[in-house]
PDB file of N, CA and C in Angstrom:
ATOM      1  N   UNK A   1       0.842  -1.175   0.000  1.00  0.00           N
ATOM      2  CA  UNK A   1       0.000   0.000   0.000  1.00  0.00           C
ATOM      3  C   UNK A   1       0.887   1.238   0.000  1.00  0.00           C
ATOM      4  N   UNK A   2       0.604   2.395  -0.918  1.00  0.00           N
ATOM      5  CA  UNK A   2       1.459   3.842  -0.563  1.00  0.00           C
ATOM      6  C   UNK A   2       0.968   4.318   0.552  1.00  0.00           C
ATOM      7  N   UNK A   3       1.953   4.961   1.011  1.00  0.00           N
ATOM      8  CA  UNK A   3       1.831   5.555   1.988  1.00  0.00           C
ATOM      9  C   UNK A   3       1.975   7.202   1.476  1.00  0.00           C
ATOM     10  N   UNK A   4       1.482   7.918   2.903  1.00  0.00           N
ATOM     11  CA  UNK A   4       2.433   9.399   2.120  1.00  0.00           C
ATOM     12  C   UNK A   4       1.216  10.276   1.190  1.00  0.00           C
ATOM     13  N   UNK A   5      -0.289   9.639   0.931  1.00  0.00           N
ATOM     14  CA  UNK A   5      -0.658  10.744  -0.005  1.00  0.00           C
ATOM     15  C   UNK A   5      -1.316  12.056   0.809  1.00  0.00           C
ATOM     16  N   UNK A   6      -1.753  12.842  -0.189  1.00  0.00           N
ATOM     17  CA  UNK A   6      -2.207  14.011   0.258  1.00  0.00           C
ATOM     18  C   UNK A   6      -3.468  13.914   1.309  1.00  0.00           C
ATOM     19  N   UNK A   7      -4.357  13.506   1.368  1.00  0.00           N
ATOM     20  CA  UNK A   7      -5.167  13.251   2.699  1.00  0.00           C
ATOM     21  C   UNK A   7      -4.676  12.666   3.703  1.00  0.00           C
ATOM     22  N   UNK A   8      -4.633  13.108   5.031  1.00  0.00           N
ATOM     23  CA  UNK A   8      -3.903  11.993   5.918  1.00  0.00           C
ATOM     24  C   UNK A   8      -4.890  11.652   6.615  1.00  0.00           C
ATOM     25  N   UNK A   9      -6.626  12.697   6.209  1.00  0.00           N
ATOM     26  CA  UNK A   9      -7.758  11.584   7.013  1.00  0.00           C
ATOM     27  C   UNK A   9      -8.290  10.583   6.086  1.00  0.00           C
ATOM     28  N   UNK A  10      -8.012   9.906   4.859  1.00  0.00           N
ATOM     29  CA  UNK A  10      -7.948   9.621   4.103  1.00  0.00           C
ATOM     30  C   UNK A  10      -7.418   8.207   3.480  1.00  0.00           C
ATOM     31  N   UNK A  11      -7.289   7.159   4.315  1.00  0.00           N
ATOM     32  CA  UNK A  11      -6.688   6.269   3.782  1.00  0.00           C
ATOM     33  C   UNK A  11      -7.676   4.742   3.133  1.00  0.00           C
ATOM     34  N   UNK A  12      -6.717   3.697   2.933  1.00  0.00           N
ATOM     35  CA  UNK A  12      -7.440   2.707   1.966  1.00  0.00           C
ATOM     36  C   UNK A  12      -8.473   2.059   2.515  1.00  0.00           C
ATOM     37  N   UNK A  13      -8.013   1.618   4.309  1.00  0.00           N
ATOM     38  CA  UNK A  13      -9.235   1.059   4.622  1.00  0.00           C
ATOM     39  C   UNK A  13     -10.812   1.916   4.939  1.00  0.00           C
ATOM     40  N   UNK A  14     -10.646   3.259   5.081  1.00  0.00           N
ATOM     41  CA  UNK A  14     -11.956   4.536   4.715  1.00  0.00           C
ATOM     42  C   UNK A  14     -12.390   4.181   3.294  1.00  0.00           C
ATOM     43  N   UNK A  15     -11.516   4.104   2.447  1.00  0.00           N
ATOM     44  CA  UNK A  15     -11.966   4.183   0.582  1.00  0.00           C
ATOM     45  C   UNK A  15     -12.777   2.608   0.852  1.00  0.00           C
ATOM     46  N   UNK A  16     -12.548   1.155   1.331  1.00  0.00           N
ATOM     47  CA  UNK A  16     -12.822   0.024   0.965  1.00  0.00           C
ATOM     48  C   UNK A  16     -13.747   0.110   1.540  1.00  0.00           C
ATOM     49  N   UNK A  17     -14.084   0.835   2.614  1.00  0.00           N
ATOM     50  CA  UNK A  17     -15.475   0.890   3.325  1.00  0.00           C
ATOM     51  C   UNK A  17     -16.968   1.396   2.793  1.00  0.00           C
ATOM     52  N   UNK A  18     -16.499   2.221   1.918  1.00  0.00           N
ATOM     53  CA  UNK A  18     -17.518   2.765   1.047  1.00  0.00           C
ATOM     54  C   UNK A  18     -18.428   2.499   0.491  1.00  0.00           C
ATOM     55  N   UNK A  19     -19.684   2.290   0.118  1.00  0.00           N
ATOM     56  CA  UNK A  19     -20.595   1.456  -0.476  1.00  0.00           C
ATOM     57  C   UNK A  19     -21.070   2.314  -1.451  1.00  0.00           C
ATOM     58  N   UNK A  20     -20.666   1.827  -2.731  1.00  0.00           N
ATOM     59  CA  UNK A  20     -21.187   2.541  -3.944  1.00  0.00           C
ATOM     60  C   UNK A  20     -22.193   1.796  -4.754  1.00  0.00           C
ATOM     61  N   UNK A  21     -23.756   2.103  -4.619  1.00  0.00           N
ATOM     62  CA  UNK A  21     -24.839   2.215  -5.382  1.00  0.00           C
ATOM     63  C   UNK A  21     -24.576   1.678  -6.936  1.00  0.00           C
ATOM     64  N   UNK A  22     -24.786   0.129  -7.391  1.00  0.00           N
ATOM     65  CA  UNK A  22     -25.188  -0.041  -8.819  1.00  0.00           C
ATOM     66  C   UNK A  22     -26.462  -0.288  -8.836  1.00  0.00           C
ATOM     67  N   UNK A  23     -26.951  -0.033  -9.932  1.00  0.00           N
ATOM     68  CA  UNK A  23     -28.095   0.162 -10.474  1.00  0.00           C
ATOM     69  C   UNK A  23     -28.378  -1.308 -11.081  1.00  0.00           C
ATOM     70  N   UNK A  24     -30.018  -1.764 -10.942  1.00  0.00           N
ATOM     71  CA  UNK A  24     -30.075  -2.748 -11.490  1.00  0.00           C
ATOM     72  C   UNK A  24     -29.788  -2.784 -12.800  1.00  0.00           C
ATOM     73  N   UNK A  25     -29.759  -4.367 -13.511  1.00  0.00           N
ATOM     74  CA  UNK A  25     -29.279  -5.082 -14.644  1.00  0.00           C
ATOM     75  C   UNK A  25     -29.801  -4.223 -16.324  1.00  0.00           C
ATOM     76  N   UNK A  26     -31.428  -4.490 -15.553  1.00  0.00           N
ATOM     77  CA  UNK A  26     -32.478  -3.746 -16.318  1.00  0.00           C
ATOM     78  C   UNK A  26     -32.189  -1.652 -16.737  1.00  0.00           C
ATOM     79  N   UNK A  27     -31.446  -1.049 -15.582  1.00  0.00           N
ATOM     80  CA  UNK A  27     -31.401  -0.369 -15.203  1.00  0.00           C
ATOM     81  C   UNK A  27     -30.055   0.254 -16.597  1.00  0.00           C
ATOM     82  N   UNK A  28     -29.009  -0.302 -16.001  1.00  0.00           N
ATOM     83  CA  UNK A  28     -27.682  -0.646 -16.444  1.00  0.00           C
ATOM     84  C   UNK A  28     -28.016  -0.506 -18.387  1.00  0.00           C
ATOM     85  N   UNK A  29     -28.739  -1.791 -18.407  1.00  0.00           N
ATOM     86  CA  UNK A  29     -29.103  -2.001 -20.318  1.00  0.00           C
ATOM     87  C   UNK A  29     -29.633  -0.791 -20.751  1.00  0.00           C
ATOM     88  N   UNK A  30     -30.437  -0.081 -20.218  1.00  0.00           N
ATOM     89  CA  UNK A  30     -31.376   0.709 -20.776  1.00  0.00           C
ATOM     90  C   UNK A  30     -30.073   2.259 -21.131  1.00  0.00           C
ATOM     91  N   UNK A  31     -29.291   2.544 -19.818  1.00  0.00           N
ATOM     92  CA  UNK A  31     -28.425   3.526 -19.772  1.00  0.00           C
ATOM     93  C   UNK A  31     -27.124   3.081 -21.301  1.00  0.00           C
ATOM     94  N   UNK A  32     -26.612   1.572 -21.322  1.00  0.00           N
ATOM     95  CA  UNK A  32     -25.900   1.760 -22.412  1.00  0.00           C
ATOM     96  C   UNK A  32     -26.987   1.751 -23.797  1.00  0.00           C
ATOM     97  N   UNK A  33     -28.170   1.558 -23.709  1.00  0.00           N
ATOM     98  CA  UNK A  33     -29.000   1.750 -25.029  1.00  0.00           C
ATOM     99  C   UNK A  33     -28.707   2.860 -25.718  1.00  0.00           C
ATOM    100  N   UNK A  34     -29.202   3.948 -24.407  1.00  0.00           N
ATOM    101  CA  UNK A  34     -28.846   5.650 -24.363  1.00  0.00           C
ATOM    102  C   UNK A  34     -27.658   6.216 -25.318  1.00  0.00           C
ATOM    103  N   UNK A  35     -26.688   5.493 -24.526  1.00  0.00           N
ATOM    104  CA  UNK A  35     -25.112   5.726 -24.171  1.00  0.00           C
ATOM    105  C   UNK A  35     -24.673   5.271 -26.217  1.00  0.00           C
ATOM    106  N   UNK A  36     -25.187   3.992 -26.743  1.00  0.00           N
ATOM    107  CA  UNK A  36     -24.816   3.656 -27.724  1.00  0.00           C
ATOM    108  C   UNK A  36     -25.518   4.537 -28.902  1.00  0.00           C
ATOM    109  N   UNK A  37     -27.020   4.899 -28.537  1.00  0.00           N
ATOM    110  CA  UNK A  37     -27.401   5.732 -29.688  1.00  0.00           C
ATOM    111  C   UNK A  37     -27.037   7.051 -29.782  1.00  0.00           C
ATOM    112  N   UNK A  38     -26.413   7.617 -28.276  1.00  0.00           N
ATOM    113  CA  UNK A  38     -25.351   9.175 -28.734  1.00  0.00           C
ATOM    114  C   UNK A  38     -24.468   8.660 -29.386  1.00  0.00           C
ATOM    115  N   UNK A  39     -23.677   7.457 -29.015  1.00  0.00           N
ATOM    116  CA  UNK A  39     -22.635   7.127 -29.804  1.00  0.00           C
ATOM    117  C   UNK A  39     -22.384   7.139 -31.441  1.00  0.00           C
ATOM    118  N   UNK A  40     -23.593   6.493 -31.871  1.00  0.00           N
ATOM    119  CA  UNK A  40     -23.965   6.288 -33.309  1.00  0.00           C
ATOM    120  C   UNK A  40     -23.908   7.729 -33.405  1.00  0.00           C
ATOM    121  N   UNK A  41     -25.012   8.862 -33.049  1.00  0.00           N
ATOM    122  CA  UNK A  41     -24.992   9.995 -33.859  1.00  0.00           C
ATOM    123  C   UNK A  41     -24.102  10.806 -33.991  1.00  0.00           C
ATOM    124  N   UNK A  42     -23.033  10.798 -32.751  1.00  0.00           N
ATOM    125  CA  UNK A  42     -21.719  11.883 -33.268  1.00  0.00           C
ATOM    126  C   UNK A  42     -20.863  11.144 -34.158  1.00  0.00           C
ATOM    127  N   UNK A  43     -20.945   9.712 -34.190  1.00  0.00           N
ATOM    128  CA  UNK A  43     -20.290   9.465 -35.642  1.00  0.00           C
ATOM    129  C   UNK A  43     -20.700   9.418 -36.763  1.00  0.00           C
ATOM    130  N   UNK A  44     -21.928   9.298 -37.002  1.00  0.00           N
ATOM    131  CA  UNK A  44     -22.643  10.523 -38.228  1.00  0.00           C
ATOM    132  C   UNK A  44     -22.145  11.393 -38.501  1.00  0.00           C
ATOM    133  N   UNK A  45     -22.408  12.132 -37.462  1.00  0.00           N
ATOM    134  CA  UNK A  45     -21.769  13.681 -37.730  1.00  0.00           C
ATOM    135  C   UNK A  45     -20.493  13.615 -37.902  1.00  0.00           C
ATOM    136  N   UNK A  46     -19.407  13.041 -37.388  1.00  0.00           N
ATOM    137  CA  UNK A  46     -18.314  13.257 -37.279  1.00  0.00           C
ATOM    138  C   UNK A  46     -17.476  12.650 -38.484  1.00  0.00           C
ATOM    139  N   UNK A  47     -18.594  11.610 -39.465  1.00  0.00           N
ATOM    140  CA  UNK A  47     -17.981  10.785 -40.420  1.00  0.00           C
ATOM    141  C   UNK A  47     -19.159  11.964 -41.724  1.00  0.00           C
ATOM    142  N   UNK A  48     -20.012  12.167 -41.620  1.00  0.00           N
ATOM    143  CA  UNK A  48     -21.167  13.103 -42.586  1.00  0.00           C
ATOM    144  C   UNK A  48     -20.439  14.502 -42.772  1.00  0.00           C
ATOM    145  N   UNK A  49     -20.086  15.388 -41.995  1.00  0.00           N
ATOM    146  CA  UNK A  49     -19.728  17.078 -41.917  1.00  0.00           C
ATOM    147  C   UNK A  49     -18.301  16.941 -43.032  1.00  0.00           C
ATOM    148  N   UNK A  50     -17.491  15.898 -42.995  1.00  0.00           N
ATOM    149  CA  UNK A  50     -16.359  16.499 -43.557  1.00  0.00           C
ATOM    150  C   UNK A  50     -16.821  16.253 -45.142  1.00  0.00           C
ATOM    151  N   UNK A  51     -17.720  14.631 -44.935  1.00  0.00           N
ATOM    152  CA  UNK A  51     -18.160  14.454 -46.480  1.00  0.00           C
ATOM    153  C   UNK A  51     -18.787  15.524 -46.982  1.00  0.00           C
ATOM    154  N   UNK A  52     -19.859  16.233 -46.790  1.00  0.00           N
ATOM    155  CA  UNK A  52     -20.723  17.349 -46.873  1.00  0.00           C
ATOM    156  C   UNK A  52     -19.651  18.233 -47.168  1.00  0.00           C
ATOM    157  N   UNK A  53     -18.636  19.094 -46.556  1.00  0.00           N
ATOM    158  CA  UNK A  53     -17.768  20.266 -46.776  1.00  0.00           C
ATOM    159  C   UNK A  53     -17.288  19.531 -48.529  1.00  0.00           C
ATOM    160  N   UNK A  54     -16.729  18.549 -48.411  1.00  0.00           N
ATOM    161  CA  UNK A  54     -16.093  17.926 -49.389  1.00  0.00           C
ATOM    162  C   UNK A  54     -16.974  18.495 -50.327  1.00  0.00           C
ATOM    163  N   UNK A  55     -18.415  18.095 -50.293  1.00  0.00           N
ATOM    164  CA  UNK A  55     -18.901  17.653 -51.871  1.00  0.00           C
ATOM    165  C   UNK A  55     -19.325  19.698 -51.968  1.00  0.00           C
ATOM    166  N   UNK A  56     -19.453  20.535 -51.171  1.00  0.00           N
ATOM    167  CA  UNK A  56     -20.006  21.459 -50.909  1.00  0.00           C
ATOM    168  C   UNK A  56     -18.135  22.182 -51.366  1.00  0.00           C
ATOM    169  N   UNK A  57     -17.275  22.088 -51.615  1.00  0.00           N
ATOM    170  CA  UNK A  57     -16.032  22.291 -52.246  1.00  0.00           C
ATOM    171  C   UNK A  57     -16.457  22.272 -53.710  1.00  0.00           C
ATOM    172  N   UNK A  58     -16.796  20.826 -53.891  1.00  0.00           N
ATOM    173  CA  UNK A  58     -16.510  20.463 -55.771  1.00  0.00           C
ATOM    174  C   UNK A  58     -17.968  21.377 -56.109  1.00  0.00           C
ATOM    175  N   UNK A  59     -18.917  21.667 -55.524  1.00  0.00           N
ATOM    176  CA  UNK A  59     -20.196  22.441 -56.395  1.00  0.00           C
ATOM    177  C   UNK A  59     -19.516  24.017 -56.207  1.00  0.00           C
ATOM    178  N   UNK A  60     -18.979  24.474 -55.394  1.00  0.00           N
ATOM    179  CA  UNK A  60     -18.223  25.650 -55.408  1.00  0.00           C
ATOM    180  C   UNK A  60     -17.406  25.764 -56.549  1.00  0.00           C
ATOM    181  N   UNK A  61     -16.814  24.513 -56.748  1.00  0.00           N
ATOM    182  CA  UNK A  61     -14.904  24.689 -57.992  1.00  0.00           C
ATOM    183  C   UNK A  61     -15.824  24.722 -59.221  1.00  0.00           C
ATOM    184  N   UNK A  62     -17.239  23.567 -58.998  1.00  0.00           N
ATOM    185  CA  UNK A  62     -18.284  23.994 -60.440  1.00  0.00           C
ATOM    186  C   UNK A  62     -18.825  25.229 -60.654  1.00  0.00           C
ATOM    187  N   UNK A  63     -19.543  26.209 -59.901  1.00  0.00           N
ATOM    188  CA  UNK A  63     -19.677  27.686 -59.954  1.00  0.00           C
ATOM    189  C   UNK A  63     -19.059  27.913 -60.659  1.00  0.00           C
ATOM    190  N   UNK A  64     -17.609  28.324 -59.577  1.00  0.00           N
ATOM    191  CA  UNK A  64     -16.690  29.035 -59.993  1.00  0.00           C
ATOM    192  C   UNK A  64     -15.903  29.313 -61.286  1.00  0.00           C
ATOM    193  N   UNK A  65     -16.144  28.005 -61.972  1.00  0.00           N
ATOM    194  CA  UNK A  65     -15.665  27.008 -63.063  1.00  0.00           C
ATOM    195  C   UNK A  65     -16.235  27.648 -64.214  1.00  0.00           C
ATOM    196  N   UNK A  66     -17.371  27.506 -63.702  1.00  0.00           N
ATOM    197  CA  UNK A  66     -18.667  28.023 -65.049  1.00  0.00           C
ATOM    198  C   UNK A  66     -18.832  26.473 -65.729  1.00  0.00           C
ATOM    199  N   UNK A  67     -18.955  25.339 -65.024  1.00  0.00           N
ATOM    200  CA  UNK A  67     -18.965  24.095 -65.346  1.00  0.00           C
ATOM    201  C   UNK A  67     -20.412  23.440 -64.417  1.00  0.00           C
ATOM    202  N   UNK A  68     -20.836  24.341 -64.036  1.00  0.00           N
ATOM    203  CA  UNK A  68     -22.303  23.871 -62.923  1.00  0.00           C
ATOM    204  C   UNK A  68     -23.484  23.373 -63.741  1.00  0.00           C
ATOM    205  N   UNK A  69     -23.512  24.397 -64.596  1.00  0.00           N
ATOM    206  CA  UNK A  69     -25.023  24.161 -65.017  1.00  0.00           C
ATOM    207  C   UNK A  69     -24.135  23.016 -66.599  1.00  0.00           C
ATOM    208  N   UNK A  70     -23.192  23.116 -67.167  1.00  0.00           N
ATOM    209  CA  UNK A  70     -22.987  21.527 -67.816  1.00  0.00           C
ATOM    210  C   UNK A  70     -22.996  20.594 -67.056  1.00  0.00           C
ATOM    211  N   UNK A  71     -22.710  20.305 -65.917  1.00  0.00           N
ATOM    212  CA  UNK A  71     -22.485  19.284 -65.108  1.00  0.00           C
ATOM    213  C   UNK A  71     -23.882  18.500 -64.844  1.00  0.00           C
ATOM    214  N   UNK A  72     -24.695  19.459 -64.305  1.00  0.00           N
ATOM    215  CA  UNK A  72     -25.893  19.006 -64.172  1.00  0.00           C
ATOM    216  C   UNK A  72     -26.517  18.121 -65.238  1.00  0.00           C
ATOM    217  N   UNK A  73     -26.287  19.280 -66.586  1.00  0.00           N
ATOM    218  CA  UNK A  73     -26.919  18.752 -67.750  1.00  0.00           C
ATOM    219  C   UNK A  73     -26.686  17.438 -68.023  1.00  0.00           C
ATOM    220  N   UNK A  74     -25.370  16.681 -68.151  1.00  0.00           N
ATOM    221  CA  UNK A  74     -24.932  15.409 -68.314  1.00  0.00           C
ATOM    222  C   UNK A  74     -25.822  14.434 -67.536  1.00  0.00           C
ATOM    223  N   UNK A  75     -25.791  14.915 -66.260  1.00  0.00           N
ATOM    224  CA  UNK A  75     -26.926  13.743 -65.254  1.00  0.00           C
ATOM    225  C   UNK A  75     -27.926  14.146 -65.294  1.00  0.00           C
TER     226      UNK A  75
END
């Protein structure tokens, strides 16, 4: 065990004594349900925004181009 840290009212057998609250099983599933569908949407976003800038580049270089309205025409 270290000795020596910054609390000196503070030690391991106070921390092991502690009783920390889990949540039931049912409880638990429902929170990573949550937890996984934020997950999914910032990687949407985070995999969607750069594609989007991308394609929102090449209709700009078409403007700019004076190649927009042929471009279209072809498709």
């Amino acid at each position: 065990m270290v000795s020596g840290g910054a609390q000196k009212n503070l030690n391991a057998q106070i921390i092991s004594n502690f009783k920390i609250p889990i949540p039931p099983l049912e409880e638990q599933e429902r929170i990573v349900g949550i937890l996984d569908k934020f997950d999914e949407l910032v990687s949407d976003i985070s995999l969607g925004i750069p594609a989007e800038i991308q394609m929102r580049k090449k209709q700009y270089l078409l403007i700019k181009t004076g190649f927009y309205e042929f471009y279209f025409f072809i498709i």
